[in-house]
Protein backbone atom coordinates (compact mmCIF):
# COMPACT_ATOMS: atom_id res chain seq x y z
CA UNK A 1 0.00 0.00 0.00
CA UNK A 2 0.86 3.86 -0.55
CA UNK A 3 1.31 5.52 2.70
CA UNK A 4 2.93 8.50 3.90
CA UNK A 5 5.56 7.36 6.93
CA UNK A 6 7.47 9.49 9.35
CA UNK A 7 10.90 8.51 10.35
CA UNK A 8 14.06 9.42 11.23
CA UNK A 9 14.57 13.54 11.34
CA UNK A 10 11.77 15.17 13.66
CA UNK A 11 9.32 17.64 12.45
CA UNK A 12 7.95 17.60 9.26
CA UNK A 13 11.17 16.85 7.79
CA UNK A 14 10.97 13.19 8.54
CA UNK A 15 7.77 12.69 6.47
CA UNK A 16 7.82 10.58 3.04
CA UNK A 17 5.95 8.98 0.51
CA UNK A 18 6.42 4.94 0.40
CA UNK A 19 5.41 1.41 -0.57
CA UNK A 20 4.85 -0.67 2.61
CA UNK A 21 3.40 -3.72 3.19
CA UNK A 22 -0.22 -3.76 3.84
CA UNK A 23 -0.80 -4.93 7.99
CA UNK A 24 -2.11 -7.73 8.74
CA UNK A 25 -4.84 -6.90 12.24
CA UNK A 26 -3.92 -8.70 15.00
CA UNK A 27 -6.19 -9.86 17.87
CA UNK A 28 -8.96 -7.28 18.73
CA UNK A 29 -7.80 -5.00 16.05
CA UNK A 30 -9.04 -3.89 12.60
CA UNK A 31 -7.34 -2.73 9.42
CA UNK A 32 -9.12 0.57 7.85
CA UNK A 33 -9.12 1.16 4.40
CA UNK A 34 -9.08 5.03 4.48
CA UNK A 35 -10.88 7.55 2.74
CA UNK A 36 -9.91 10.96 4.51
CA UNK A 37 -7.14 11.64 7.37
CA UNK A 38 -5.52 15.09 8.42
CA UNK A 39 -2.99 15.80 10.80
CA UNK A 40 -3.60 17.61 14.09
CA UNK A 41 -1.60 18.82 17.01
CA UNK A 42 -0.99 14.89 17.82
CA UNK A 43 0.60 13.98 14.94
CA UNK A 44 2.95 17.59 14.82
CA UNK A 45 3.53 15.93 18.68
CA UNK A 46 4.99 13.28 17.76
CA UNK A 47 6.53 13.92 14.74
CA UNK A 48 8.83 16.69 16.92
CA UNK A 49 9.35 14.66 19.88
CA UNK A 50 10.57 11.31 18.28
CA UNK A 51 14.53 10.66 19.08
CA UNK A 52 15.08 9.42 15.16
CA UNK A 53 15.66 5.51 16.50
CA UNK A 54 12.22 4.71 16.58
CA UNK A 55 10.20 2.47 13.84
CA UNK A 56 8.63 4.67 11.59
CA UNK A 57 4.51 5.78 11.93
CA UNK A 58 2.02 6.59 9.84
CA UNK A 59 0.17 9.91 10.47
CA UNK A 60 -3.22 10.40 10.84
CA UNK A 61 -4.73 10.62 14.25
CA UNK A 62 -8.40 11.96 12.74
CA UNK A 63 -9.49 9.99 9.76
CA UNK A 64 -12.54 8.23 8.48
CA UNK A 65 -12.79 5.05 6.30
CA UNK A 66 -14.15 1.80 5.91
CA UNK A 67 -13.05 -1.44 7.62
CA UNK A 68 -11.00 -3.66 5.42
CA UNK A 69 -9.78 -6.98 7.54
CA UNK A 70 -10.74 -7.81 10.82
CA UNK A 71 -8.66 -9.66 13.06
CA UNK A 72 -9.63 -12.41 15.90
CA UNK A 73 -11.57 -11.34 18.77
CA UNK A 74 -13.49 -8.34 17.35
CA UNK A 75 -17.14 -8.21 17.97
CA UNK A 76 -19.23 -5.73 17.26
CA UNK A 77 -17.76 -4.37 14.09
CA UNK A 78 -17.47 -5.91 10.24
CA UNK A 79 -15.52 -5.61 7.15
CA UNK A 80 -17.69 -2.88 5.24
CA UNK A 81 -18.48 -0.51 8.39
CA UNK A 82 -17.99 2.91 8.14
CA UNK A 83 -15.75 4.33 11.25
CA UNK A 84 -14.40 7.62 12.43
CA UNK A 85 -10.84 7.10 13.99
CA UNK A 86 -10.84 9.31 17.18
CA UNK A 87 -7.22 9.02 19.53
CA UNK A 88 -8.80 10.68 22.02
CA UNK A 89 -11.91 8.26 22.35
CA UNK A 90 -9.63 5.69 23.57
């Protein structure tokens, strides 16, 4: 999949467009196929705080999309469902 990773140098300087491989969910989580994300004062957080040792992240603490894979343990949700990712909900 296309995503845009942050890595290495902080700030907005460590952003980039890549290939990476598409994740797999793993128990109680699901994968979202997204259809709109922005960046908010989280993101610029941890972009500017990261050391530059860390794994890269993806971006995207407010998005909305539809769920693509769901992985063992999940109830209550379906691939197909519309969801609103919200950090601060949980």
């Amino acid at each position: 999949m296309r995503a845009v990773v942050h890595e290495g140098a902080k700030g907005t300087d460590g952003l980039r467009l890549t290939e990476t491989a598409e994740p797999v969910p793993g128990s109680g989580e699901v994968r979202v196929g997204l259809r709109a994300a922005g960046l908010n004062h989280r993101d610029l957080f941890l972009m500017d705080s990261r050391r530059g040792d860390e794994p890269a992240f993806i971006p995207g603490s407010d998005s909305v999309g539809v769920v693509a894979a769901v992985g063992d343990g999940v109830s209550g949700i379906r691939v197909g469902d519309e969801v609103v990712i919200n950090p601060s909900l949980g």
